[in-house]
C-alpha atoms as a PDB file:
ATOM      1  CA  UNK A   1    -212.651  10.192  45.828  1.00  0.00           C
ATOM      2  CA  UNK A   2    -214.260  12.129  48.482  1.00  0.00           C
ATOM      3  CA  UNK A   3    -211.834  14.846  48.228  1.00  0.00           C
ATOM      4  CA  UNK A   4    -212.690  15.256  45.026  1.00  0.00           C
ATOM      5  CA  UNK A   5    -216.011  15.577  45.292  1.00  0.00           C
ATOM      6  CA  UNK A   6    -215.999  17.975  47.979  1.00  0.00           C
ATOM      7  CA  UNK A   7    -213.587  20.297  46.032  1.00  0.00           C
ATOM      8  CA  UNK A   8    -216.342  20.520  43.287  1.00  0.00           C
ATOM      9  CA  UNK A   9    -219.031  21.261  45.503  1.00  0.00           C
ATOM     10  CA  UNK A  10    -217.102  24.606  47.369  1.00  0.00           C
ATOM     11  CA  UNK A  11    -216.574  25.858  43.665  1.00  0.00           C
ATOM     12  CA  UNK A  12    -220.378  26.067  44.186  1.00  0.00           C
ATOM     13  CA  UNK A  13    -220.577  26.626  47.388  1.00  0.00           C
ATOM     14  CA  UNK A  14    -222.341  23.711  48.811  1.00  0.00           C
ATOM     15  CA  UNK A  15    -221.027  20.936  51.046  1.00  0.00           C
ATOM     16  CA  UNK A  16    -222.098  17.196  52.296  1.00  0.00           C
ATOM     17  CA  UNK A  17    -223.718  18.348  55.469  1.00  0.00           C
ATOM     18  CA  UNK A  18    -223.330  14.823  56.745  1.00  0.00           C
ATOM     19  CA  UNK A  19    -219.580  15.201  57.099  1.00  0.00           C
ATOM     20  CA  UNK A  20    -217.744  12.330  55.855  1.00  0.00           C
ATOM     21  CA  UNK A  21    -214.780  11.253  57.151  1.00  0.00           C
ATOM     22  CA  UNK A  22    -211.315  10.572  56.129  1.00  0.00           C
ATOM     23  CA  UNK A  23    -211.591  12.696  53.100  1.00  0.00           C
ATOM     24  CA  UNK A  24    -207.740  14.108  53.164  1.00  0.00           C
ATOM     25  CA  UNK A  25    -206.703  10.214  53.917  1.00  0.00           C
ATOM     26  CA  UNK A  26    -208.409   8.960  50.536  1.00  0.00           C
ATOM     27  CA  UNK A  27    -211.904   7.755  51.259  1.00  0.00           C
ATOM     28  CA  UNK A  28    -214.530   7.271  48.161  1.00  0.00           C
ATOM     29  CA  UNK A  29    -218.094   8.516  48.045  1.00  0.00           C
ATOM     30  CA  UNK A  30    -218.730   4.505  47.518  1.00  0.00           C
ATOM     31  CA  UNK A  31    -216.731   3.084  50.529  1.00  0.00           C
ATOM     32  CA  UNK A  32    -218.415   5.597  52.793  1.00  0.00           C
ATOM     33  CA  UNK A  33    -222.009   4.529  52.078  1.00  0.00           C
ATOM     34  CA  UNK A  34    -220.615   0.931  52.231  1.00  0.00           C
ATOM     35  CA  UNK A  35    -219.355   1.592  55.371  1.00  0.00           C
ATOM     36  CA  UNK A  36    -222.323   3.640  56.748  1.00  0.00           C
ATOM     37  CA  UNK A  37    -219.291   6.636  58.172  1.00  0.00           C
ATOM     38  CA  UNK A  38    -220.541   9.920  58.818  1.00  0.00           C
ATOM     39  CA  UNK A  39    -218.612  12.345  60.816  1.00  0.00           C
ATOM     40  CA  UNK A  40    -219.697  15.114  63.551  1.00  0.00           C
ATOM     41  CA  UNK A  41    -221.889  17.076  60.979  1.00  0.00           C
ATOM     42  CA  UNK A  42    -224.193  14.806  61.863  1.00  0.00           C
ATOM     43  CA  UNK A  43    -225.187  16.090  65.300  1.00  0.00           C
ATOM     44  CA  UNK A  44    -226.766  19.174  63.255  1.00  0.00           C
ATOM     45  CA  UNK A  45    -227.999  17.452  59.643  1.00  0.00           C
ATOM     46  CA  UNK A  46    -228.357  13.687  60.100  1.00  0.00           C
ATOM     47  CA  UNK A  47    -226.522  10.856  58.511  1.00  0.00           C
ATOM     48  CA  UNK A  48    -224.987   9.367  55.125  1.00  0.00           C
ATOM     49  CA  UNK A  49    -228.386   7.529  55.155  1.00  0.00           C
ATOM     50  CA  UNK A  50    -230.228  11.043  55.575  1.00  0.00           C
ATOM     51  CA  UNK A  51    -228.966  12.396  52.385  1.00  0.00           C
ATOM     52  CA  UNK A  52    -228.622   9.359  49.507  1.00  0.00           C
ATOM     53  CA  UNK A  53    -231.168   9.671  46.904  1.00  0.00           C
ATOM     54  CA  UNK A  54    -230.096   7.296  44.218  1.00  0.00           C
ATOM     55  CA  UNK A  55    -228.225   4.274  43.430  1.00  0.00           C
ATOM     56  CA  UNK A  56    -227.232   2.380  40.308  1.00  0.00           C
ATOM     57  CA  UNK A  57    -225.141  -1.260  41.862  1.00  0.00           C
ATOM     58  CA  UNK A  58    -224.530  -4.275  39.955  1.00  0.00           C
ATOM     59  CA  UNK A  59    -225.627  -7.941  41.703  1.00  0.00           C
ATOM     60  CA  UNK A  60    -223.871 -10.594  42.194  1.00  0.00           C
ATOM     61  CA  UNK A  61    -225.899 -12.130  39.440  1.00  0.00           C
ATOM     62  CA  UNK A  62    -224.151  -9.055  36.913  1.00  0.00           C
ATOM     63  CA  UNK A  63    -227.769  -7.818  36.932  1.00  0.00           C
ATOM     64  CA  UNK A  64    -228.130  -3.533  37.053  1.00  0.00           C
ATOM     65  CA  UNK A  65    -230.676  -2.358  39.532  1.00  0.00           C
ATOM     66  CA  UNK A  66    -231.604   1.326  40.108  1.00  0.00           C
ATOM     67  CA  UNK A  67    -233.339   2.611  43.179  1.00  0.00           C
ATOM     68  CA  UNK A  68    -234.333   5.650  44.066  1.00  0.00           C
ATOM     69  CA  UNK A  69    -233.796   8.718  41.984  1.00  0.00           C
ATOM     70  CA  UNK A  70    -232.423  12.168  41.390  1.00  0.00           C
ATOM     71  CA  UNK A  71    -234.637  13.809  43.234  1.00  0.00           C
ATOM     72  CA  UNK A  72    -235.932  13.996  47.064  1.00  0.00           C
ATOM     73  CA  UNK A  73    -239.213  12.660  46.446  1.00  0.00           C
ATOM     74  CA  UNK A  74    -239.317   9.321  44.400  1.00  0.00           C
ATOM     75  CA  UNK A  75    -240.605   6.083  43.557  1.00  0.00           C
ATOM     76  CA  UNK A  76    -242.323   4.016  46.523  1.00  0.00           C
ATOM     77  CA  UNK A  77    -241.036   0.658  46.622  1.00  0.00           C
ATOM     78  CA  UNK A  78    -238.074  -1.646  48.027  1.00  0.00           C
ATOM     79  CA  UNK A  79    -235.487   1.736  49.175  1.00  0.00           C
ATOM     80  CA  UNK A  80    -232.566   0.291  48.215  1.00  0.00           C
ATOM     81  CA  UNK A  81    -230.482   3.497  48.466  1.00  0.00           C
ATOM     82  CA  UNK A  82    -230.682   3.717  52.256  1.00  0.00           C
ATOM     83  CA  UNK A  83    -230.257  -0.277  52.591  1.00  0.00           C
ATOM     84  CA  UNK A  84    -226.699  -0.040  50.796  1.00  0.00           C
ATOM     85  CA  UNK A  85    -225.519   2.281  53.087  1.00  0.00           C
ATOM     86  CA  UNK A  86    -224.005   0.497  55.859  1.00  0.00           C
ATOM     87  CA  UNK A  87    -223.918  -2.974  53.489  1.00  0.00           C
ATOM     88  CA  UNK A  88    -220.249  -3.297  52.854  1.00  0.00           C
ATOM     89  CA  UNK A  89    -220.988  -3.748  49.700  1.00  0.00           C
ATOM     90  CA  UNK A  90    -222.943  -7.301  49.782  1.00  0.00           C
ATOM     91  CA  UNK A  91    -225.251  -6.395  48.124  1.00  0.00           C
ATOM     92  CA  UNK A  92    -223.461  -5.200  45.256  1.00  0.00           C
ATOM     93  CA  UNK A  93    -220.810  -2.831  43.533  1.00  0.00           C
ATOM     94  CA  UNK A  94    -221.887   1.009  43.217  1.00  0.00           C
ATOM     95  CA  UNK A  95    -222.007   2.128  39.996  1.00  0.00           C
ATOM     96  CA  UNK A  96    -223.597   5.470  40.532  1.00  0.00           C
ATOM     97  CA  UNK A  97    -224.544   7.509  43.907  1.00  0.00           C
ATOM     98  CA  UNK A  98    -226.824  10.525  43.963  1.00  0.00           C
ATOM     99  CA  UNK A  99    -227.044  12.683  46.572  1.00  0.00           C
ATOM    100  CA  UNK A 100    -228.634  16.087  47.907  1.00  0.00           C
ATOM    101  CA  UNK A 101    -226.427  18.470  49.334  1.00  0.00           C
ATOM    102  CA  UNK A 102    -226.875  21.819  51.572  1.00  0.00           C
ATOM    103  CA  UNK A 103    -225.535  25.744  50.563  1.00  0.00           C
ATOM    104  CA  UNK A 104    -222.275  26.166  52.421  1.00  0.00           C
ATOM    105  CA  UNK A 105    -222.737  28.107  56.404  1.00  0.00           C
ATOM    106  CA  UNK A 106    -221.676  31.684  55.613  1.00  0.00           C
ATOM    107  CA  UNK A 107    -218.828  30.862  58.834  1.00  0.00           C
ATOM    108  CA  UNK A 108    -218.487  28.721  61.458  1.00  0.00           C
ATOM    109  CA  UNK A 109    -217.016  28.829  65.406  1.00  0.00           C
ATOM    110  CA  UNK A 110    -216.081  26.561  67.883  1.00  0.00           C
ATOM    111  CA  UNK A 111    -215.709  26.443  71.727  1.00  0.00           C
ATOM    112  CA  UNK A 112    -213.387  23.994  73.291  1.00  0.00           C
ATOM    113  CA  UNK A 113    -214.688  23.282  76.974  1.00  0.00           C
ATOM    114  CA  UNK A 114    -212.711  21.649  79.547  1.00  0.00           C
ATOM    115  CA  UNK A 115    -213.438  20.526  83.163  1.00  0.00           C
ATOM    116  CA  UNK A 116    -211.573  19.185  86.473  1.00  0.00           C
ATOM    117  CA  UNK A 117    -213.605  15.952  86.616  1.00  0.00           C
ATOM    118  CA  UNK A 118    -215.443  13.159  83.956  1.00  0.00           C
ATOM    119  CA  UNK A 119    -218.847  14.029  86.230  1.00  0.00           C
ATOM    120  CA  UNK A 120    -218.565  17.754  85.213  1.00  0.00           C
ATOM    121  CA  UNK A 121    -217.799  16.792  81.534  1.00  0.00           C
ATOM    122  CA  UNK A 122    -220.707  14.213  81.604  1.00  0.00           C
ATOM    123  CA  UNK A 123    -223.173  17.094  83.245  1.00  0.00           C
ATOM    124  CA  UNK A 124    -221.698  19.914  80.320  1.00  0.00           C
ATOM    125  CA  UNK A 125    -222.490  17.603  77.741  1.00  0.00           C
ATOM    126  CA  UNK A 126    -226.101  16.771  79.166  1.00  0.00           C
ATOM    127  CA  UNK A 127    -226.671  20.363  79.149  1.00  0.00           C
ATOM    128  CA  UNK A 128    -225.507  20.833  75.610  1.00  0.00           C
ATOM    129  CA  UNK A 129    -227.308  17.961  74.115  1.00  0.00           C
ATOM    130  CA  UNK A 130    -231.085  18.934  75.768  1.00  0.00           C
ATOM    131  CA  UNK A 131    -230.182  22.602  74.944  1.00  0.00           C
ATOM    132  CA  UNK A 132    -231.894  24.475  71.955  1.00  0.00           C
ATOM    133  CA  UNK A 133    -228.986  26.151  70.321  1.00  0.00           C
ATOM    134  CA  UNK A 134    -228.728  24.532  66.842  1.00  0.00           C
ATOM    135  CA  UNK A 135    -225.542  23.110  67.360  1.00  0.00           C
ATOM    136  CA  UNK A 136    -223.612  21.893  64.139  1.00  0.00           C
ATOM    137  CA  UNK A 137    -221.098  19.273  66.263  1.00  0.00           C
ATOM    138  CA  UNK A 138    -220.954  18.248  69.436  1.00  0.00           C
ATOM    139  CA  UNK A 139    -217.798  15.988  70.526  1.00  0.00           C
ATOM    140  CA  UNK A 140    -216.342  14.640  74.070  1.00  0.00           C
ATOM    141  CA  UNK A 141    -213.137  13.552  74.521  1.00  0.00           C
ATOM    142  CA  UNK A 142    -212.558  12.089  77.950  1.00  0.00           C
ATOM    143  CA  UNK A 143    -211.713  12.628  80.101  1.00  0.00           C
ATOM    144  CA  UNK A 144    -212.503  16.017  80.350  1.00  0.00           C
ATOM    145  CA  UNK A 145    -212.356  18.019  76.359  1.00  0.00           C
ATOM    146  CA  UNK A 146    -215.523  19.061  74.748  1.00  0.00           C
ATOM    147  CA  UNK A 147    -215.967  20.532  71.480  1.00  0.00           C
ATOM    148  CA  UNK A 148    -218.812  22.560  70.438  1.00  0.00           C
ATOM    149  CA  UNK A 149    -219.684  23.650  66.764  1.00  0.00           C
ATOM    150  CA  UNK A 150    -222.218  26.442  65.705  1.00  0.00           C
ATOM    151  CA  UNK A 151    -222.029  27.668  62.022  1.00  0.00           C
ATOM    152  CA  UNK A 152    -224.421  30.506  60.064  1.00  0.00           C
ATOM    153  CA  UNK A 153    -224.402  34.017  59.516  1.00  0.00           C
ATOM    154  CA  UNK A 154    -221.036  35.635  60.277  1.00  0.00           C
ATOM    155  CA  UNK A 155    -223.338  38.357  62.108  1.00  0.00           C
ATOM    156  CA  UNK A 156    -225.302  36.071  64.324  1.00  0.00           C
ATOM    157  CA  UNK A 157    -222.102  33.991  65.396  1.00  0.00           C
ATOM    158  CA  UNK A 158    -220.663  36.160  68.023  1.00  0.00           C
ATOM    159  CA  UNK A 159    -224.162  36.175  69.851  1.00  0.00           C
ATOM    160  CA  UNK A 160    -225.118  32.758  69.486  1.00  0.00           C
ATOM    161  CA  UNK A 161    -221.560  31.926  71.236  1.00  0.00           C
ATOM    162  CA  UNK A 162    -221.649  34.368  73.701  1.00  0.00           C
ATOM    163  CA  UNK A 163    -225.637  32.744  74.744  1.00  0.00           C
ATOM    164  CA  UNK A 164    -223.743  29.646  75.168  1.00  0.00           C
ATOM    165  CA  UNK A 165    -220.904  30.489  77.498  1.00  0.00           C
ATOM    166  CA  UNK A 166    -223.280  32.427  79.720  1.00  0.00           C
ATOM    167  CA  UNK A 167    -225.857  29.764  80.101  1.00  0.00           C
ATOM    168  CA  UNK A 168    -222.669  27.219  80.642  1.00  0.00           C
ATOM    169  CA  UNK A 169    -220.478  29.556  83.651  1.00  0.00           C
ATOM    170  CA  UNK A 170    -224.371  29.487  85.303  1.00  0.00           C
ATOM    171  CA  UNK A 171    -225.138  26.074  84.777  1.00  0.00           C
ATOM    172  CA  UNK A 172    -221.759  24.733  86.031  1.00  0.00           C
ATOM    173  CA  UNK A 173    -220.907  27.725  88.841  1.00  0.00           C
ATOM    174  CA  UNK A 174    -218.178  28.353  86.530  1.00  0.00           C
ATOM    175  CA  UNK A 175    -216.152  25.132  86.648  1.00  0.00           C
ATOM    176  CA  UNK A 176    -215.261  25.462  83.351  1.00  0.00           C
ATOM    177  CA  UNK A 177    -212.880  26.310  81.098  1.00  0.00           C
ATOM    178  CA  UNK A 178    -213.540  28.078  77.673  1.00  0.00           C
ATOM    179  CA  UNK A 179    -211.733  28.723  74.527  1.00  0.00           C
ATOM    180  CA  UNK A 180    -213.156  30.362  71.395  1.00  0.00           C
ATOM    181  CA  UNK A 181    -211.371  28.846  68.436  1.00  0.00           C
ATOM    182  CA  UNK A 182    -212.109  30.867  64.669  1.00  0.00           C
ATOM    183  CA  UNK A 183    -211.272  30.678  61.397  1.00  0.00           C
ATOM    184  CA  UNK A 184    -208.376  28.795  60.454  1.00  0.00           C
ATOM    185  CA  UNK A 185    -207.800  27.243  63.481  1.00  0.00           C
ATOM    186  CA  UNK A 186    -211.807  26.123  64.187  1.00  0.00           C
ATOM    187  CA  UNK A 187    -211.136  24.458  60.082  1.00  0.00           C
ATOM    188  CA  UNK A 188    -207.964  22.389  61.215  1.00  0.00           C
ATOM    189  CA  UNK A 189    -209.932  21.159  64.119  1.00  0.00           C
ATOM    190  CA  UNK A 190    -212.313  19.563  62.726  1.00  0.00           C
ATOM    191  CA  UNK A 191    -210.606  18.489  59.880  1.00  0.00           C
ATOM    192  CA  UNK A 192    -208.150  16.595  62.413  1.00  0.00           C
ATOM    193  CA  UNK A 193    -211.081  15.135  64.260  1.00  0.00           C
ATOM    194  CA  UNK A 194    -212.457  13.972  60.732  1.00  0.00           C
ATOM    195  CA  UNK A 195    -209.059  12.472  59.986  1.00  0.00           C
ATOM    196  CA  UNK A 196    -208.857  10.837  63.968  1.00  0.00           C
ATOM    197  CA  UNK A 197    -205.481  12.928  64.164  1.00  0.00           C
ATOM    198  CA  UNK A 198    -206.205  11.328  67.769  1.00  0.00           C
ATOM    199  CA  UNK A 199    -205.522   8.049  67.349  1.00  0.00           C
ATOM    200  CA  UNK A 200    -202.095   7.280  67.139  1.00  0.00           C
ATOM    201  CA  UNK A 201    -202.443   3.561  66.460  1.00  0.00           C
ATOM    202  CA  UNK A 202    -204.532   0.801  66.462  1.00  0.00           C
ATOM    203  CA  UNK A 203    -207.715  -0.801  64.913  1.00  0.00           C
ATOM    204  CA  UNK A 204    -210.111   1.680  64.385  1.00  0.00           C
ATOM    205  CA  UNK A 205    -213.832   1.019  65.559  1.00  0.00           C
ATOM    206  CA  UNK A 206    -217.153   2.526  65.320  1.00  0.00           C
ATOM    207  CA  UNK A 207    -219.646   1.933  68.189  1.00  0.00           C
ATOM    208  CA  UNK A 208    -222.990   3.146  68.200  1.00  0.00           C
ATOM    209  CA  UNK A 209    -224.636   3.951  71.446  1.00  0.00           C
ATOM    210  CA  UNK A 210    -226.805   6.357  73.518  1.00  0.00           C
ATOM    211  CA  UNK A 211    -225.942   9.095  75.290  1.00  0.00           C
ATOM    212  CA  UNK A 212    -226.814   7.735  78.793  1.00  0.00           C
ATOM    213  CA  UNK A 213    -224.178   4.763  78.247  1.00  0.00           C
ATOM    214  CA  UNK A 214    -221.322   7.018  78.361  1.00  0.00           C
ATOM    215  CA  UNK A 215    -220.257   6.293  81.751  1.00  0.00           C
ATOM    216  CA  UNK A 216    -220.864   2.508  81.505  1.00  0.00           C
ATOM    217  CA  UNK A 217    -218.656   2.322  78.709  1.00  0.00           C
ATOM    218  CA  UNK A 218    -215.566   4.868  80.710  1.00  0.00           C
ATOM    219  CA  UNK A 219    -216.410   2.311  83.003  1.00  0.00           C
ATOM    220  CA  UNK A 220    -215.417  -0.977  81.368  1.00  0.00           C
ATOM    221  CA  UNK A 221    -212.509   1.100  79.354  1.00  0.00           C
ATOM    222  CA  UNK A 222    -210.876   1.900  82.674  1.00  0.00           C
ATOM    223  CA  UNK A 223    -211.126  -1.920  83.635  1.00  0.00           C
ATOM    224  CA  UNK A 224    -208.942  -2.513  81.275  1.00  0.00           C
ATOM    225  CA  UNK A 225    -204.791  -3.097  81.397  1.00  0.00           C
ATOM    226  CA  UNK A 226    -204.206  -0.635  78.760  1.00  0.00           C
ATOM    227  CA  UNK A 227    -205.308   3.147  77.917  1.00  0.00           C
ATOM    228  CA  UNK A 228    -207.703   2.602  74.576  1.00  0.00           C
ATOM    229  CA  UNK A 229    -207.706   6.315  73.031  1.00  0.00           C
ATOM    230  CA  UNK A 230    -211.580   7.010  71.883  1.00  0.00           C
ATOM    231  CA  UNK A 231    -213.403   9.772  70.764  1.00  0.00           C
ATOM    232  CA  UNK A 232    -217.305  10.521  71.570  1.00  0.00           C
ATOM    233  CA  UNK A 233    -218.871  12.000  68.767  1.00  0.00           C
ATOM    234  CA  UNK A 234    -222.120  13.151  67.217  1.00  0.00           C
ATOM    235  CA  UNK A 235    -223.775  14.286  71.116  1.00  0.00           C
ATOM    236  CA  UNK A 236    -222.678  10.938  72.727  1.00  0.00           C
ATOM    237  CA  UNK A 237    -224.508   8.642  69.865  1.00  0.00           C
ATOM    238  CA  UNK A 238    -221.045   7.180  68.301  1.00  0.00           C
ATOM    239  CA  UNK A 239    -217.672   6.005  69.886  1.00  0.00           C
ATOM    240  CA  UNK A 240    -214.745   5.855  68.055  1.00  0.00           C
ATOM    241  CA  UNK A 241    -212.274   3.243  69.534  1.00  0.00           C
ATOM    242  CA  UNK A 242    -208.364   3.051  68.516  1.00  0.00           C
ATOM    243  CA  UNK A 243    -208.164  -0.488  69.786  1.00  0.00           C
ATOM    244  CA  UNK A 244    -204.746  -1.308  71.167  1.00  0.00           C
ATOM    245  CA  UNK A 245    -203.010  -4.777  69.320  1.00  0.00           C
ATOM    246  CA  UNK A 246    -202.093  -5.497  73.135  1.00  0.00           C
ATOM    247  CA  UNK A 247    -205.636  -5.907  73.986  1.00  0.00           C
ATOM    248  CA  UNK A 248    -207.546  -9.226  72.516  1.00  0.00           C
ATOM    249  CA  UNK A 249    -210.773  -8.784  70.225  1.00  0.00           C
ATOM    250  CA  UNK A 250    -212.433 -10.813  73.127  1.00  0.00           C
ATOM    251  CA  UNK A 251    -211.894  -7.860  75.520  1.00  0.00           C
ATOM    252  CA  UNK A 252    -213.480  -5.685  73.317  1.00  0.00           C
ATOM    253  CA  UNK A 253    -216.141  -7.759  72.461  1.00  0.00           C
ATOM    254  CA  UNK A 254    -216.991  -7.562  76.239  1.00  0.00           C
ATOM    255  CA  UNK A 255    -216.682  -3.936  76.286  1.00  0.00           C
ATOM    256  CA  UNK A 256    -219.585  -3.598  73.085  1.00  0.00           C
ATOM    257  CA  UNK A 257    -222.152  -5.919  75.430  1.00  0.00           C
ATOM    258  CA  UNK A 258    -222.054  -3.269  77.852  1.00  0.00           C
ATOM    259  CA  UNK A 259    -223.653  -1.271  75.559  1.00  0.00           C
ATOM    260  CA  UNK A 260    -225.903  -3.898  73.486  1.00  0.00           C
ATOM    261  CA  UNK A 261    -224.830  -3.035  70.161  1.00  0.00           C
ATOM    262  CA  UNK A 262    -223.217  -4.139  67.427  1.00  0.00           C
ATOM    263  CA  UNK A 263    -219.443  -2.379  66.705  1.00  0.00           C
ATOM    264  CA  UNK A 264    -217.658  -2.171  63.187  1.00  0.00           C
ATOM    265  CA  UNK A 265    -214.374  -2.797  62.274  1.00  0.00           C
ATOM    266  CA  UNK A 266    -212.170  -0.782  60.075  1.00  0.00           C
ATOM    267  CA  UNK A 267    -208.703  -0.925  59.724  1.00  0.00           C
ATOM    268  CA  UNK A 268    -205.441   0.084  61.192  1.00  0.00           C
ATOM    269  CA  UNK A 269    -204.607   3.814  61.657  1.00  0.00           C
ATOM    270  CA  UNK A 270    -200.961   5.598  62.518  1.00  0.00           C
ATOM    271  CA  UNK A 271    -199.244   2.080  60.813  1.00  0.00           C
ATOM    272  CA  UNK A 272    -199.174   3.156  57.274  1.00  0.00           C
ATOM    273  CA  UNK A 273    -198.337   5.833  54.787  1.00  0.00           C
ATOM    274  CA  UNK A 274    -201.553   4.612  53.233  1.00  0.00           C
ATOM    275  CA  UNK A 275    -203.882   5.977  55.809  1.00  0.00           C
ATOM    276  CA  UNK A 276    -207.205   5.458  53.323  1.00  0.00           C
ATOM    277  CA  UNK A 277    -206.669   1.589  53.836  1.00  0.00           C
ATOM    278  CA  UNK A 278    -208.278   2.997  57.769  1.00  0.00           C
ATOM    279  CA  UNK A 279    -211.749   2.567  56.194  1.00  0.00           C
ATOM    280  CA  UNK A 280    -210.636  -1.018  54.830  1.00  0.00           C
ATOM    281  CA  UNK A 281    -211.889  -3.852  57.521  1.00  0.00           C
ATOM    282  CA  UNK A 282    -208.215  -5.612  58.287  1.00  0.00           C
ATOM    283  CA  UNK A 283    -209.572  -9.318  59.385  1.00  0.00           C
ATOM    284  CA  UNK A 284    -212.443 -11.195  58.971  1.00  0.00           C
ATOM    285  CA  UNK A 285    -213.437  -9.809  62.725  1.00  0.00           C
ATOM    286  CA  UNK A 286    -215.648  -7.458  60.663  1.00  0.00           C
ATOM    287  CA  UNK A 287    -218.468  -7.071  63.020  1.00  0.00           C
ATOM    288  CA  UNK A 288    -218.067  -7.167  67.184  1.00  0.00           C
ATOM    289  CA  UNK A 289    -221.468  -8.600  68.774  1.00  0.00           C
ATOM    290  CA  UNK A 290    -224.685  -9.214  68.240  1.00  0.00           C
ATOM    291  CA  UNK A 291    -227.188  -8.390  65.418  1.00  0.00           C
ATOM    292  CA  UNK A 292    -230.814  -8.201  65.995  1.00  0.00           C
ATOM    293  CA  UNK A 293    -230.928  -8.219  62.107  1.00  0.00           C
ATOM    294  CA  UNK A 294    -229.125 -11.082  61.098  1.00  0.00           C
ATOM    295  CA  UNK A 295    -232.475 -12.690  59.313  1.00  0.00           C
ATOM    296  CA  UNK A 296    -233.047  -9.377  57.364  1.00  0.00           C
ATOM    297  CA  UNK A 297    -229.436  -9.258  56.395  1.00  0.00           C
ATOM    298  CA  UNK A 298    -229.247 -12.867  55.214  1.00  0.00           C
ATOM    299  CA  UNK A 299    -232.598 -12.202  53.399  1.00  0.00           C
ATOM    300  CA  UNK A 300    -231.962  -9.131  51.824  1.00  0.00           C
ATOM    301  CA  UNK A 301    -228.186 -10.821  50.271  1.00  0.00           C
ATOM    302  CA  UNK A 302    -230.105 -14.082  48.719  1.00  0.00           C
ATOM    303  CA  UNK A 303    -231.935 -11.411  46.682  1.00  0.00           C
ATOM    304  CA  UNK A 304    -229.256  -9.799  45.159  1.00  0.00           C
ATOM    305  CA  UNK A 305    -226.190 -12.548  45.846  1.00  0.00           C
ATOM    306  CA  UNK A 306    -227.683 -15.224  45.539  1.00  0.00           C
ATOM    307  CA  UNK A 307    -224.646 -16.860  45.161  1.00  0.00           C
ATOM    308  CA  UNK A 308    -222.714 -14.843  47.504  1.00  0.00           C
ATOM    309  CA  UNK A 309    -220.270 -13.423  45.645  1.00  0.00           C
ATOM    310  CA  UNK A 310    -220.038 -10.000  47.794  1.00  0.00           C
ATOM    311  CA  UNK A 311    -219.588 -11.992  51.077  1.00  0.00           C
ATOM    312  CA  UNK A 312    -217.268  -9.765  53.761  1.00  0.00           C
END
């Protein structure tokens, strides 16, 4: 389990820098590169697919293939670490994951922003994502909460915040709020947001996007009978959706054409004591729209299911 392996690495002071999620609810290392999840740390460091070195999976033929290796530079050839992540495991059960980790930030901070209007919260956000201050997360939650993550030297904290705030009150003629949240309470933050402590119920969904689709997608959410709790994470590049069971899969399938992409899944959250069954996709309505990749993905599954075995 994740938890696991994150206890193990602050023994030695390291840490996944692309900040899985769901750790306290029970999530494996395995189910997170099947599912492709990384969490806000990603703004800073990159992805799950980023930092995967190796893999040992069995096919759906019982044959063991290794790719990659134990090291950052490796073999050339077919990179079969990075095209498991994000697989579901079609193209076969993970055996053995290797991965390169970062040294632990000395500290981190946070500053929770807030605004009178979704405008002023879209034009704060702009400003943070083309600004140059090394920011480990960056989060929205509409329609007017922003969270902002810096982490390094203990020394260098205190400045680096205090940059920010000043270049903010200027940029936005000081509407906007600020709060500096440390220590404990900047840990239990994020951990919640890891968790989505904000979604009370519902099915959970991941949907990739770009920043400048934000509005389109408040857009078609406010169309909509019901209030569909969502997070913006990762600078505006992921949406996390707590789909209502009032509101039909066809509604949000109309809702993910907006944007263009293609939306995953998971499972229910707030309806169980086992909250790690989140990351477990609850129907066959796996996928929500279109995939340019379909041909690829149908290709890459006759090589190592042939038979189909691993089909989600």
């Amino acid at each position: 389990k994740l938890a696991e392996v994150e206890s193990a690495l602050t023994e030695h002071g390291q840490f996944m820098p692309f900040d899985p999620p769901l750790v306290q609810a029970g999530a494996t290392l395995g189910g997170t590169v099947a599912a492709g999840l990384s969490g806000p740390g990603r703004q800073r460091y990159g992805g799950i697919r980023d930092f995967i070195l190796g893999i040992r999976l069995v096919t759906g033929e019982g044959q063991i293939v290794f790719g990659g290796g134990k090291v950052v530079k490796n073999a050339a050839g077919f990179d079969i670490p990075k095209l498991a992540v994000g697989s579901l495991g079609s193209i076969g059960i993970f055996v053995e994951l290797t991965f390169k980790v970062f040294p632990q930030p000395d500290q981190f901070a946070t500053l929770q922003l807030e605004t009178d209007s979704l405008d002023d919260a879209l034009a704060v956000f702009k400003v943070l994502r083309q600004s140059q201050y090394d920011l480990t997360c960056l989060d929205f939650r509409p329609p007017h909460c922003l969270f902002v993550r810096i982490g390094g030297r203990l020394d260098s904290l205190k400045r680096r915040m205090d940059r920010i705030m000043a270049d903010l009150d200027l940029a936005m003629e000081k509407r906007i709020r600020m709060v500096r949240i440390n220590e404990d309470a900047e840990q239990q933050l994020w951990s919640e947001l890891r968790e989505f402590g904000w979604a009370a119920s519902g099915r959970l969904v991941k949907l990739p996007l770009v920043p400048s689709q934000i509005g389109e997608v408040e857009d078609a959410l406010a169309s909509l009978p019901t209030d569909v709790p969502r997070h913006y994470s990762v600078g505006g590049n992921v949406v996390w959706l707590a789909w209502p069971a009032s509101l039909s899969l066809q509604k949000l399938a109309g809702v993910v054409a907006r944007v263009g992409q293609r939306a995953l899944m998971l499972g229910n959250v707030g309806l169980t004591d086992d909250a790690h069954l989140a990351a477990i996709p609850a129907s066959d309505e796996t996928w929500i729209g279109k995939c340019s990749g379909a041909a690829f993905e149908r290709a890459l599954n006759s090589v190592f299911d042939p038979q189909r075995k691993f089909v989600y």
